[in-house]
Protein backbone atom coordinates (compact mmCIF):
# COMPACT_ATOMS: atom_id res chain seq x y z
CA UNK A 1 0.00 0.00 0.00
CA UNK A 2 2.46 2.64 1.26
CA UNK A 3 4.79 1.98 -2.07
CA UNK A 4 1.76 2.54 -4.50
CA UNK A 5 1.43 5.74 -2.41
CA UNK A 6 4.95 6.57 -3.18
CA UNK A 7 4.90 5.63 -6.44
CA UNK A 8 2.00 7.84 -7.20
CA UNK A 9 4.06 11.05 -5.59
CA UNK A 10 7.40 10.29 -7.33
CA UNK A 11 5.13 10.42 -10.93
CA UNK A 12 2.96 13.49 -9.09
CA UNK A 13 6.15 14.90 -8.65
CA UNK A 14 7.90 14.05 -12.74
CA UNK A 15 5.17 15.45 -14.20
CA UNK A 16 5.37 18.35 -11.84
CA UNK A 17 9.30 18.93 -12.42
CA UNK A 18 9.18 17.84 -16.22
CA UNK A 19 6.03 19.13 -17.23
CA UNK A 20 5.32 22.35 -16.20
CA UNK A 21 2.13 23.31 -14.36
CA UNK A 22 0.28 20.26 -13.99
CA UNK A 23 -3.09 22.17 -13.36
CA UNK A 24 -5.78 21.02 -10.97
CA UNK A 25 -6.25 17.48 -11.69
CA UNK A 26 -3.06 16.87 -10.12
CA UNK A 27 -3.45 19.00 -7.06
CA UNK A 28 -6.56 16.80 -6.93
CA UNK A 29 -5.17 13.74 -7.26
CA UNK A 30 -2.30 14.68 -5.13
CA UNK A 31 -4.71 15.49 -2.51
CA UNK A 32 -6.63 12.24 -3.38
CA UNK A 33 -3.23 10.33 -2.33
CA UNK A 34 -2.36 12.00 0.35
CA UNK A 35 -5.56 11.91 1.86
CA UNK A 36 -5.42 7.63 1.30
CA UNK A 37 -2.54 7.77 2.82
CA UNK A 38 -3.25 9.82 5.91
CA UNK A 39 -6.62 7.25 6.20
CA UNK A 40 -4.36 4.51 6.08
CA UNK A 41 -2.12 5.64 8.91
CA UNK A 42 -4.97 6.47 11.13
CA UNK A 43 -6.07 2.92 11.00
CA UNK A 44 -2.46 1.80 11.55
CA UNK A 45 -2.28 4.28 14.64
CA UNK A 46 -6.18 3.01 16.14
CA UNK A 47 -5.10 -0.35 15.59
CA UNK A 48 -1.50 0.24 17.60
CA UNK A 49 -3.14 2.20 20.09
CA UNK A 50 -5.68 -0.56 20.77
CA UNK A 51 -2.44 -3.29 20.92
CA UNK A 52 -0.97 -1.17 23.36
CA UNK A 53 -3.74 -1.07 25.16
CA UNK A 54 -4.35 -4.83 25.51
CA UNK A 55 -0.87 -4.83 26.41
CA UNK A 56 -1.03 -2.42 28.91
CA UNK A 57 -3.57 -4.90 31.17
CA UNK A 58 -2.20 -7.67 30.41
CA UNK A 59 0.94 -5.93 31.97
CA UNK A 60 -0.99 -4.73 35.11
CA UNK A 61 -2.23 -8.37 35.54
CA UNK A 62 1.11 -9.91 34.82
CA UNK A 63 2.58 -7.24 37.65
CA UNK A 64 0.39 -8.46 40.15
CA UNK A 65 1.21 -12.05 39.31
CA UNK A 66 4.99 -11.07 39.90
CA UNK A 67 4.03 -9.36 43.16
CA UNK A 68 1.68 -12.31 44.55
CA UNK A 69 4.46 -14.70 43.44
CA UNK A 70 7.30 -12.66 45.09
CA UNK A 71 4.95 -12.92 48.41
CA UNK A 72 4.92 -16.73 47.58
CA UNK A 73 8.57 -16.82 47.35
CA UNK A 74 8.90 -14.91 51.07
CA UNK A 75 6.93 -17.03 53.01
CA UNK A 76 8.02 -20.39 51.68
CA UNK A 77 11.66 -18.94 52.47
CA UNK A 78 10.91 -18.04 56.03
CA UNK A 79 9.31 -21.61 55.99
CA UNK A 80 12.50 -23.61 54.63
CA UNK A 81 15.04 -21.48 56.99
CA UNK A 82 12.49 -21.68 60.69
CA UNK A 83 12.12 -25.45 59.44
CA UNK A 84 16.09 -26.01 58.94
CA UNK A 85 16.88 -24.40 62.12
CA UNK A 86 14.16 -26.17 64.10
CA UNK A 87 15.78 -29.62 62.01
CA UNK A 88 19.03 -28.51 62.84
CA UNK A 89 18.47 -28.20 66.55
CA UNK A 90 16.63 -30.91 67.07
């Protein structure tokens, strides 16, 4: 998509150079593209923004995971080293 759009500017822009005053059908075309183009990268950009924001929950949930995991971790740690000493003094 994007390369038809700059193939249609690099000819906008021969006939422009190499032909003189193009008149208003290219302005109008040339508008025509651009405006494509713009429509294209708005969908691009909603489309990214939604990504990012799937990926920004997923994030918060996978934080919390970490966190309730790290808690985990802690008390089964405290566990092992009170149930070493109590093995070890025993």
């Amino acid at each position: 998509m994007y390369l038809l759009i700059l193939i249609v500017l690099i000819s906008f822009t021969y006939v422009f150079l190499f032909l003189g005053n193009p008149g208003d059908s290219y302005w109008e075309q040339l508008s025509e593209s651009r405006r494509v183009a713009l429509e294209a990268t708005w969908k691009e950009n909603m489309d990214l923004h939604s990504k990012v924001m799937e990926l920004e929950y997923e994030n918060t949930k996978l934080k919390a995971l970490l966190a309730e995991s790290q808690n985990a971790i802690k008390m089964l740690t405290v566990i092992m080293i009170l149930t070493y000493r109590r093995n070890r003094t025993v």
